[in-house]
C-alpha atoms as a PDB file:
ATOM      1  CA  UNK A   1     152.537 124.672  86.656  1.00  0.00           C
ATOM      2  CA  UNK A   2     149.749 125.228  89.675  1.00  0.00           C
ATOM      3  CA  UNK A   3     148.775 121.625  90.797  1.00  0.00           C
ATOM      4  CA  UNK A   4     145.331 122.405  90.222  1.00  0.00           C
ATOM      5  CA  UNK A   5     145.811 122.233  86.665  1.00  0.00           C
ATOM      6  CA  UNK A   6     146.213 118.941  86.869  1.00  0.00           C
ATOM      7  CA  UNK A   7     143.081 118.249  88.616  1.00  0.00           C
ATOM      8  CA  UNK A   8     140.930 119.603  85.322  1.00  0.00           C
ATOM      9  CA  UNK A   9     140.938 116.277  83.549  1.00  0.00           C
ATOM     10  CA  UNK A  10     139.353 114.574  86.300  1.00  0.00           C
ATOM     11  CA  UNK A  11     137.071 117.013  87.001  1.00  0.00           C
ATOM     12  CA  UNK A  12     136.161 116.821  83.157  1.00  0.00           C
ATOM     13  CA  UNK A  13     135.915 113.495  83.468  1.00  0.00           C
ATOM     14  CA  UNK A  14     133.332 113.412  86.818  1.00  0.00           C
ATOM     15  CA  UNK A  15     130.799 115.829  85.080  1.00  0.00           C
ATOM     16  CA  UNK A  16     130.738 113.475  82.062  1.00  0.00           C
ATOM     17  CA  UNK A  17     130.181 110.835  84.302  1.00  0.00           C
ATOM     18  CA  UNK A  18     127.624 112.953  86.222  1.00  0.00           C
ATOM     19  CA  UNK A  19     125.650 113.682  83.299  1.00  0.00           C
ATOM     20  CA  UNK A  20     125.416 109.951  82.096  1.00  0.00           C
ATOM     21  CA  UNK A  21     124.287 109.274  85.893  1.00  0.00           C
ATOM     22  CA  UNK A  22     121.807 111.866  85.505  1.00  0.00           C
ATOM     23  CA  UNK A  23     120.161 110.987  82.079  1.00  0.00           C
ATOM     24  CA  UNK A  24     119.767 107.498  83.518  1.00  0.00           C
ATOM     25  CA  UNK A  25     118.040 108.337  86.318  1.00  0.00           C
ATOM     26  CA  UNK A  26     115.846 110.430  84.630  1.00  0.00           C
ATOM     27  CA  UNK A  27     115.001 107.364  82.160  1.00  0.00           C
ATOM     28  CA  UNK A  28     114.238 105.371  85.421  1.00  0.00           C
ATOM     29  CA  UNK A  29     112.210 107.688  86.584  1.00  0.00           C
ATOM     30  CA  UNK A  30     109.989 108.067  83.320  1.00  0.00           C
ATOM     31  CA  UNK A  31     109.869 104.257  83.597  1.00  0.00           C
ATOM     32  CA  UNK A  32     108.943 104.230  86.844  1.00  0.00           C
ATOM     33  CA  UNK A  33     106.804 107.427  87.377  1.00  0.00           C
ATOM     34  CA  UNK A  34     104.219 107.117  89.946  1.00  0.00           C
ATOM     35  CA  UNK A  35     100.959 105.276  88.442  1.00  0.00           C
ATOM     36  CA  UNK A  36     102.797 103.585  86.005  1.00  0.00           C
ATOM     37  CA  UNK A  37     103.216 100.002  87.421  1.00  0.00           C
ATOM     38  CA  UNK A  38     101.357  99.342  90.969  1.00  0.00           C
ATOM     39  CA  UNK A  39     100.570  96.920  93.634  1.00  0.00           C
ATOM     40  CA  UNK A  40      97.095  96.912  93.432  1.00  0.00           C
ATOM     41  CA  UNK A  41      95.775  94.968  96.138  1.00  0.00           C
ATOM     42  CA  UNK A  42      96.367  91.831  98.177  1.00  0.00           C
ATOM     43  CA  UNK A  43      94.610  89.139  98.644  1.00  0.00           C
ATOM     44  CA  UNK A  44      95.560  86.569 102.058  1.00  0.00           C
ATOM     45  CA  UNK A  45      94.017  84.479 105.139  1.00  0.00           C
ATOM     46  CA  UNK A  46      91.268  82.385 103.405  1.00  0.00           C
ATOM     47  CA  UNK A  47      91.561  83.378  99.784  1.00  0.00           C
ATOM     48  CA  UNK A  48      89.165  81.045  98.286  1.00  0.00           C
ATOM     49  CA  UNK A  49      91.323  80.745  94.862  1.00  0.00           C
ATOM     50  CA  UNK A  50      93.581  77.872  94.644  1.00  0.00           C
ATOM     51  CA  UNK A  51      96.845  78.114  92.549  1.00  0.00           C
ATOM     52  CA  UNK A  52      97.625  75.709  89.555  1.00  0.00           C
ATOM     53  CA  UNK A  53      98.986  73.119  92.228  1.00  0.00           C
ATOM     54  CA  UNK A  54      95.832  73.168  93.935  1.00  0.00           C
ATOM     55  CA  UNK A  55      96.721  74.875  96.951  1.00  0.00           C
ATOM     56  CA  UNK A  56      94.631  77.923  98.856  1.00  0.00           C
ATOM     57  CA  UNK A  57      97.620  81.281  99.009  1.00  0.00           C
ATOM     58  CA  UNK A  58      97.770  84.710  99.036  1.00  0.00           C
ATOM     59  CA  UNK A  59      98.577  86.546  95.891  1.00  0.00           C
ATOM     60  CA  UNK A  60      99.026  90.527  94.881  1.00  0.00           C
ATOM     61  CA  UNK A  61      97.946  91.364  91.492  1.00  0.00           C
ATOM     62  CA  UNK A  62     100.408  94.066  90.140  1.00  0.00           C
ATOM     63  CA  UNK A  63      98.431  96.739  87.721  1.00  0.00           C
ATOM     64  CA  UNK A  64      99.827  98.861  84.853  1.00  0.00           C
ATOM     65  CA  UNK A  65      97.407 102.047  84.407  1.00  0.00           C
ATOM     66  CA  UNK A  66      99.685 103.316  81.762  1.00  0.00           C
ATOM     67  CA  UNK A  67     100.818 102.453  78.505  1.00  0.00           C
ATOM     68  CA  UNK A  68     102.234  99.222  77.672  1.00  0.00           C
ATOM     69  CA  UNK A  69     105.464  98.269  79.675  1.00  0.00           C
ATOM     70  CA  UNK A  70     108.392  96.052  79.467  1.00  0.00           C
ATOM     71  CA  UNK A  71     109.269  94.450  82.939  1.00  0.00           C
ATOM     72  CA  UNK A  72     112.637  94.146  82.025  1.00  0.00           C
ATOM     73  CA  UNK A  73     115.057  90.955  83.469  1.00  0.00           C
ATOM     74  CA  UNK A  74     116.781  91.363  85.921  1.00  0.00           C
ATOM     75  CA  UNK A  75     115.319  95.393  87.199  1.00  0.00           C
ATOM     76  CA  UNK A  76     111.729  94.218  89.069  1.00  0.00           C
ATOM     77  CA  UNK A  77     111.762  93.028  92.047  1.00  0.00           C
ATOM     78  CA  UNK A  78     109.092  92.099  95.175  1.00  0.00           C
ATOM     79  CA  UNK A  79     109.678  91.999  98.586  1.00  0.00           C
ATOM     80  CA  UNK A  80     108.146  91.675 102.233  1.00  0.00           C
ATOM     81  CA  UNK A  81     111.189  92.260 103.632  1.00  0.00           C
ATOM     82  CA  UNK A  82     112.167  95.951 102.567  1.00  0.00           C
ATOM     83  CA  UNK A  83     114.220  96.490 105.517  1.00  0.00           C
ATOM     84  CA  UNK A  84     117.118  93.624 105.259  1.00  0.00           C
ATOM     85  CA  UNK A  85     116.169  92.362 101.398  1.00  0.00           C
ATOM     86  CA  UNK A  86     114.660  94.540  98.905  1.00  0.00           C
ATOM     87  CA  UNK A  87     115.225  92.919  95.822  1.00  0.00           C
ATOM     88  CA  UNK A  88     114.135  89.264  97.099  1.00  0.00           C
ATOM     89  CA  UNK A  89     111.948  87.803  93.987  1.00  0.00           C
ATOM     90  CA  UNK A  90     112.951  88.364  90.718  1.00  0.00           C
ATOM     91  CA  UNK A  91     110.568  89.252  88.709  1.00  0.00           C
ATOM     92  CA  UNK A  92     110.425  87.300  85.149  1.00  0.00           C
ATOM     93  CA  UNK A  93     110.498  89.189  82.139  1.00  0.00           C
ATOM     94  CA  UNK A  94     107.091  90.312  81.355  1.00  0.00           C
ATOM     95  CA  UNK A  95     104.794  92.953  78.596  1.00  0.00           C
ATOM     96  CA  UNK A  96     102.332  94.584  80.358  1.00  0.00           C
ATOM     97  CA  UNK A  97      99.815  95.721  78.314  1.00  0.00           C
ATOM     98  CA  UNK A  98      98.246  99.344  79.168  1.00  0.00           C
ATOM     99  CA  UNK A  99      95.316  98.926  81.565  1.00  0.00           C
ATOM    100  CA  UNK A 100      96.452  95.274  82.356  1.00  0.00           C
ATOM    101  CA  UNK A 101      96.815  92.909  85.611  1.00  0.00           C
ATOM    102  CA  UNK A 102      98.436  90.468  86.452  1.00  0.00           C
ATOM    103  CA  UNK A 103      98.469  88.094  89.791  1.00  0.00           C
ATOM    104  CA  UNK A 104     101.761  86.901  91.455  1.00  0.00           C
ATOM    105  CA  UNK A 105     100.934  83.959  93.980  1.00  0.00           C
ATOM    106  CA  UNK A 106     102.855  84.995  97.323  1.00  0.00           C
ATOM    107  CA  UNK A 107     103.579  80.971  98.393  1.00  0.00           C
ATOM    108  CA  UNK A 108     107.092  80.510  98.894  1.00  0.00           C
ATOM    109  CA  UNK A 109     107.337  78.149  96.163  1.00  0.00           C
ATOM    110  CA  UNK A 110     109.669  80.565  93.767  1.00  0.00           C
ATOM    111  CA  UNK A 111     108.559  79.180  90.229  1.00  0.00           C
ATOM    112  CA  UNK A 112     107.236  80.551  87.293  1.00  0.00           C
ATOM    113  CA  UNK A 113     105.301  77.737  85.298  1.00  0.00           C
ATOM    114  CA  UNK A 114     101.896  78.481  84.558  1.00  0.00           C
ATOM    115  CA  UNK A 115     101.554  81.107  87.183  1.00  0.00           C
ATOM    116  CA  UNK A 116     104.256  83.217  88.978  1.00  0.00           C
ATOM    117  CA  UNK A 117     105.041  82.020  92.619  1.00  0.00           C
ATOM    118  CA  UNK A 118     106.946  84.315  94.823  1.00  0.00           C
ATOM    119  CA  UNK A 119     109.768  83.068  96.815  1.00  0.00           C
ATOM    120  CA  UNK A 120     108.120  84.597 100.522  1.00  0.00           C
ATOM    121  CA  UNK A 121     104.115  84.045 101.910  1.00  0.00           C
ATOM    122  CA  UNK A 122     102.420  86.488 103.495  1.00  0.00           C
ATOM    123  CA  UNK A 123     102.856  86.924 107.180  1.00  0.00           C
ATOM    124  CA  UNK A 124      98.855  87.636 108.461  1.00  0.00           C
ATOM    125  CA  UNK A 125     100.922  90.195 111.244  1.00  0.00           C
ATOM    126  CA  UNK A 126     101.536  93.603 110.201  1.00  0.00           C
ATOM    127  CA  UNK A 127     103.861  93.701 107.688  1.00  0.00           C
ATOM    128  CA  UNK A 128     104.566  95.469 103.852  1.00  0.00           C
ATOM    129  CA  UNK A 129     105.148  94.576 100.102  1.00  0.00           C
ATOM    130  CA  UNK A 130     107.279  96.760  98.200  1.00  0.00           C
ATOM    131  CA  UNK A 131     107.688  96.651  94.367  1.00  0.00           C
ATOM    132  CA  UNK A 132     111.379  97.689  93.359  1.00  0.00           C
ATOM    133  CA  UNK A 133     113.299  98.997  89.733  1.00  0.00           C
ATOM    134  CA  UNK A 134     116.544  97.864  90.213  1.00  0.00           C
ATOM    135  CA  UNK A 135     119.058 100.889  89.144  1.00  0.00           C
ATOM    136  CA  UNK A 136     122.479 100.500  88.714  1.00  0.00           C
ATOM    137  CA  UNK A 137     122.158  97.953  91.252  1.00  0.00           C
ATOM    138  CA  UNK A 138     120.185 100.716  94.312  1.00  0.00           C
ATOM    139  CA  UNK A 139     116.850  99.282  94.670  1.00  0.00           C
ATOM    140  CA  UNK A 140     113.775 102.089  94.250  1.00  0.00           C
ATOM    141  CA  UNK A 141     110.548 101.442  95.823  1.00  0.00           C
ATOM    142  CA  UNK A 142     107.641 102.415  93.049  1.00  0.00           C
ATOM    143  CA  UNK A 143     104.867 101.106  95.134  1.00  0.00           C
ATOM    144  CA  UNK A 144     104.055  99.641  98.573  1.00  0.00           C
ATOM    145  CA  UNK A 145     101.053  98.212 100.450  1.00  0.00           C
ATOM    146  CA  UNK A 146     100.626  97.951 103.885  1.00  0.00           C
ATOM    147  CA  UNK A 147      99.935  95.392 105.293  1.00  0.00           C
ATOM    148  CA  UNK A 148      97.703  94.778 109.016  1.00  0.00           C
ATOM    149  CA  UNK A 149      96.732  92.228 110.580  1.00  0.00           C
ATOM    150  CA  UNK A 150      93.861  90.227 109.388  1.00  0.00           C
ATOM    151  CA  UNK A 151      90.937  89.192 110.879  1.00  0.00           C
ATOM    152  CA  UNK A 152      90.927  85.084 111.501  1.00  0.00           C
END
């Protein structure tokens, strides 16, 4: 018997594999098309809105221009620190209505009571946020501001 007949089985096996890889990846990427779910804008350095505990701090307000939307536990992240951690807040689980926003206090305080508080601040030097879908584990950027220094 040639040895590469034994070899068929696993190579069977890999293209099931590959096409189960494949058809989730293309239901992450309906889920997380471009438009769908954004960072819409940013708000820091002298925002006069105070958070539930009183305190003046930047926020982003994440916008869903599509149809209603699940942010599913444990697959949305937020970071300012792309580079070394990109899934660094958690996002809570969350229904998104279509056409709806929703404001995530960047204050270091990492709770979710009345408001969502993510676990970094701001840094007023240049810098980024990055929304991430977590899949399979491999963090995938879906939207990304910029951000440059601000004015004092």
């Amino acid at each position: 018997m040639d040895h590469w007949m034994l070899f068929l089985p696993f190579v069977a096996l890999l293209s099931s594999c590959a096409k189960e890889v494949d058809a989730g990846r293309k239901a992450a990427r309906e889920r997380i098309a471009p438009g769908r779910i954004r960072i819409m804008d940013i708000r820091m350095n002298g925002t006069v809105a105070r958070n539930e505990f009183g305190n003046k701090a930047d926020r982003l307000t994440l916008y869903n221009p599509g149809s209603e939307l699940l942010l599913e536990e444990g697959r949305w992240f937020l970071s300012d620190d792309s580079e070394g951690y990109p899934l660094k807040f958690e996002l809570p689980e969350l229904l998104l209505p279509a056409g709806s926003r929703i404001d995530i206090w960047c204050d270091g305080e990492n709770v979710w009571s009345e408001e969502i508080h993510a676990n970094f601040a701001l840094s007023p030097k240049d810098g980024s946020v990055v929304l991430y879908y977590s899949f399979k584990g491999a963090p995938l950027a879906v939207s990304h501001i910029l951000l440059s220094a601000q004015p004092e």
